[in-house]
Protein backbone atom coordinates (compact mmCIF):
# COMPACT_ATOMS: atom_id res chain seq x y z
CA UNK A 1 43.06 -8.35 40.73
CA UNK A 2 39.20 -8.25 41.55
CA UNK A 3 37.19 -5.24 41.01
CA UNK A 4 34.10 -5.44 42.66
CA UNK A 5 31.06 -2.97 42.08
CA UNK A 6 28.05 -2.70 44.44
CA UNK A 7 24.89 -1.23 43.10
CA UNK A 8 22.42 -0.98 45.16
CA UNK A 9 18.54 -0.91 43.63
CA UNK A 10 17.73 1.09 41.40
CA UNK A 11 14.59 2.38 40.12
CA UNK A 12 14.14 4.97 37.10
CA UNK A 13 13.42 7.51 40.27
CA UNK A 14 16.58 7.19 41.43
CA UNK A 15 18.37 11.04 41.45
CA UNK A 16 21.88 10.32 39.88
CA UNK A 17 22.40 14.28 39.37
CA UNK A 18 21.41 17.36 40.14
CA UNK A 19 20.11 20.02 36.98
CA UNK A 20 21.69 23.58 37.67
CA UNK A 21 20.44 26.38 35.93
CA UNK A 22 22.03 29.69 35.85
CA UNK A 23 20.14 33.18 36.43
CA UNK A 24 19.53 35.61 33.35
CA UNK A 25 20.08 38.47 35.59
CA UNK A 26 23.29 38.04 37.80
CA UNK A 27 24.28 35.04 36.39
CA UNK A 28 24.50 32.72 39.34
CA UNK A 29 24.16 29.17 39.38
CA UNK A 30 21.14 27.42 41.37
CA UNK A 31 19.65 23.76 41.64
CA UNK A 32 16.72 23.54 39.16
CA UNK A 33 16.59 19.77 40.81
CA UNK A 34 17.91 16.28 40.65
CA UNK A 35 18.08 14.42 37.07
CA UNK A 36 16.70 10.95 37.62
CA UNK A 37 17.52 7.77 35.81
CA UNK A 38 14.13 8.06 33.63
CA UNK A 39 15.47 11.51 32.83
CA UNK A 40 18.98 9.85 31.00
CA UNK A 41 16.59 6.99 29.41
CA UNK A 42 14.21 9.43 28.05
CA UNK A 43 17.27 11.57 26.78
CA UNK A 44 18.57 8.26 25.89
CA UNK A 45 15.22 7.14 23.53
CA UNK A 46 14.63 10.87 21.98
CA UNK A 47 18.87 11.06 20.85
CA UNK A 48 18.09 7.39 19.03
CA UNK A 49 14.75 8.48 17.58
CA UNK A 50 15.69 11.80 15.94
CA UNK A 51 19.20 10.23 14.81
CA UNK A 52 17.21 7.61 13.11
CA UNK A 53 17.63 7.65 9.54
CA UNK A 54 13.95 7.16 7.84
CA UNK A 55 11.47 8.70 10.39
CA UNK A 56 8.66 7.27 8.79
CA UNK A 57 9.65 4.05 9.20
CA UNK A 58 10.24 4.52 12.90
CA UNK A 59 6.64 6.12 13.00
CA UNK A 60 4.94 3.45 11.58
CA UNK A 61 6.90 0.90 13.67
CA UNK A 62 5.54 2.98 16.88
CA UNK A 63 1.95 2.68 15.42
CA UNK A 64 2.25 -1.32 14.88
CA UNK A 65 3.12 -1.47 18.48
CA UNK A 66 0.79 0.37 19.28
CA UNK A 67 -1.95 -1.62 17.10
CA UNK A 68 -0.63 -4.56 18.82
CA UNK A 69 -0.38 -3.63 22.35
CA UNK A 70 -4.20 -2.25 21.85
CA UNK A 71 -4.98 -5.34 20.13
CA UNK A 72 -3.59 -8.02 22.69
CA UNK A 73 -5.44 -5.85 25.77
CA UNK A 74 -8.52 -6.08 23.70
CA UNK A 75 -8.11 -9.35 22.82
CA UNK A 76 -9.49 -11.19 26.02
CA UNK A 77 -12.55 -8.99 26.41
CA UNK A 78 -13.44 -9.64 23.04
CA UNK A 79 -13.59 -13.77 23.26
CA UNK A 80 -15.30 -13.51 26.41
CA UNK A 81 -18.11 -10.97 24.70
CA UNK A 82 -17.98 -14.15 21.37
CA UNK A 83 -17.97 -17.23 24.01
CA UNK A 84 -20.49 -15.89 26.34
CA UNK A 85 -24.62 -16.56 25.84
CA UNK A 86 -26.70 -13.65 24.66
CA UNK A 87 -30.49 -13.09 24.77
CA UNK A 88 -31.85 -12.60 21.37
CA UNK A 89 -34.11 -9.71 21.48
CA UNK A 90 -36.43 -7.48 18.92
CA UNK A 91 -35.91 -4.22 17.95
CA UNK A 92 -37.92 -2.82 20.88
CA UNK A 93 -35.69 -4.99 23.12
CA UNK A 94 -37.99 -7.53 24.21
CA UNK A 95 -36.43 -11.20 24.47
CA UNK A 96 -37.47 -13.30 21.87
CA UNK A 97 -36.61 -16.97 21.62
CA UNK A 98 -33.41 -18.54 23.48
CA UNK A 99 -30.17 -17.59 24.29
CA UNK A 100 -27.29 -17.96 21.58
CA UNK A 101 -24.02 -16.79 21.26
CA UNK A 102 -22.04 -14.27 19.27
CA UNK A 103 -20.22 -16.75 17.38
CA UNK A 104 -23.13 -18.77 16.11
CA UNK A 105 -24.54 -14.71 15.12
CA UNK A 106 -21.89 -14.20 13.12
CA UNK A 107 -21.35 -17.19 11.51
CA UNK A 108 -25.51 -17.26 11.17
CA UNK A 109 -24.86 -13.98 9.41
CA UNK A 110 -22.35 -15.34 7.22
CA UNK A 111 -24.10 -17.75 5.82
CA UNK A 112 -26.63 -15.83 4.95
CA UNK A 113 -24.19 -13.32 3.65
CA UNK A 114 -23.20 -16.20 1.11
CA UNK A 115 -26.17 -17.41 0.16
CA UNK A 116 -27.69 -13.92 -0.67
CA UNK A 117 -27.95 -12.89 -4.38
CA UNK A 118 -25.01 -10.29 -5.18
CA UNK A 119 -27.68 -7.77 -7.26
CA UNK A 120 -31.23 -7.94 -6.85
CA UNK A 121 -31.92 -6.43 -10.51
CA UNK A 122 -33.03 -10.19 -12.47
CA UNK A 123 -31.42 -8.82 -15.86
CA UNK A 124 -28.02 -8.78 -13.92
CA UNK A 125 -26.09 -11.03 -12.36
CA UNK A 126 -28.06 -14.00 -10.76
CA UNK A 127 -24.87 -15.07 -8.72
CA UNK A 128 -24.46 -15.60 -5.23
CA UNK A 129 -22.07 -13.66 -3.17
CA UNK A 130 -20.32 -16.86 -2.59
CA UNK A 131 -20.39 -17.90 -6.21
CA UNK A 132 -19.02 -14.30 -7.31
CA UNK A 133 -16.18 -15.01 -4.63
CA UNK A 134 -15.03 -18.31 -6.20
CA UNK A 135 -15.54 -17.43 -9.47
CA UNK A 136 -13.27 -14.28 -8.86
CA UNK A 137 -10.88 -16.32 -7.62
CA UNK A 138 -10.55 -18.80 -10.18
CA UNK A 139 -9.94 -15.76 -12.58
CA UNK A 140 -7.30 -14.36 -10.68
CA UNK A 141 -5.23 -17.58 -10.95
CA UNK A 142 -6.81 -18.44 -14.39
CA UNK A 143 -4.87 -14.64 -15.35
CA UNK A 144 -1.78 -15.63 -13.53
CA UNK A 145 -1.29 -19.26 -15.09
CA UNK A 146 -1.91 -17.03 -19.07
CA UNK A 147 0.35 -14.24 -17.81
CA UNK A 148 3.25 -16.89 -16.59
CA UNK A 149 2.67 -19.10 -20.28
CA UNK A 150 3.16 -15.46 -22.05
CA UNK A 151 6.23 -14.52 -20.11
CA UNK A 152 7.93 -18.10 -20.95
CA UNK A 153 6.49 -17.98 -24.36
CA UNK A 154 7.94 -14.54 -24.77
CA UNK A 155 11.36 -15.20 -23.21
CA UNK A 156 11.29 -18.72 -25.74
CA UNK A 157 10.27 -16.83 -28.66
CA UNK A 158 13.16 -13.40 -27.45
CA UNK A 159 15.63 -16.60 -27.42
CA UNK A 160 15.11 -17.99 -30.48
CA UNK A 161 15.11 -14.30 -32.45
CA UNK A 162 18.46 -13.53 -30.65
CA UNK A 163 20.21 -16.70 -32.28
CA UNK A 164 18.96 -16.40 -35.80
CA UNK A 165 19.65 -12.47 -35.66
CA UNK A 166 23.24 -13.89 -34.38
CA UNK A 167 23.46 -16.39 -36.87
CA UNK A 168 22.30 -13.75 -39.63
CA UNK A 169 24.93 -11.36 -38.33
CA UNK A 170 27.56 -13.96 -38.51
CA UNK A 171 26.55 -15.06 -41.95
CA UNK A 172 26.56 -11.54 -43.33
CA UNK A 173 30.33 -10.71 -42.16
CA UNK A 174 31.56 -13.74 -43.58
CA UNK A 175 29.98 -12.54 -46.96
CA UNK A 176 31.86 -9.52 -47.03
């Protein structure tokens, strides 16, 4: 036995119902018009989305598509505006020099960014932005690497206390 079903295109205009409302007054029924197949998957998405368990979560799913979607249109527009030459100009916006690009601005401005002194008082700090990076860095693992020894050291040391206190114990009730 074959069952065959023939559907024939649908779109999410397609009326698959009609929405009958009744009147306050006498109580008769009349068409309020025809429920549409965007209608169901809108009822559809809402029933799912209030059901859900942790709103929040759901929430801040919706805003990292979002981000995303906003981020991928923006995208394109964005290399174009880095790849593309640019007229240097003065304050006043008069072109001065040649062209350049935004890429070799920014990573112009990076550089200089790195090279520049992190606090311009002399009795402070006479590091570089650069060399406060790095040497921030190399604390951060330099604190990790002590805080890892310690642990082991203190799990070692939590080891060896829990045997002689055993041993101790053991010694003790066979005195008695």
């Amino acid at each position: 036995m074959n069952i065959t079903v023939k559907v024939d295109d649908l779109t999410l205009e397609t009326a698959v119902g009609q929405v009958i409302g009744y009147d306050n007054e006498s109580g008769e029924p009349y068409s309020m018009g025809d429920r549409t197949l965007a209608d169901i998957v809108a009822a559809q998405i809402v029933d799912r989305a209030v059901k859900r368990e942790d709103w929040y979560d759901f929430i801040r799913t919706v805003a990292d598509v979002k981000r995303e979607a906003i981020r991928e249109a923006v995208r394109p527009t964005i290399e174009k505006a880095i790849a593309e030459p640019l007229t240097k100009t003065s304050a006043y916006g008069d072109p001065i020099g040649g062209t350049t690009t935004l890429r070799e601005v920014i990573v112009d401005e990076a550089r200089k960014l790195l090279d520049r002194k992190v606090d311009n008082y002399p009795a402070h700090s006479n590091q570089t932005v650069l060399q406060k990076v790095v040497a921030e860095e190399i604390q951060a693992a330099f604190a990790a690497e002590i805080k890892d020894a310690v642990a082991k050291a203190r799990a070692s040391v939590a080891d060896e206390i829990g045997k002689q206190v055993a041993s101790a114990v053991a010694a003790a009730m066979r005195g008695r």
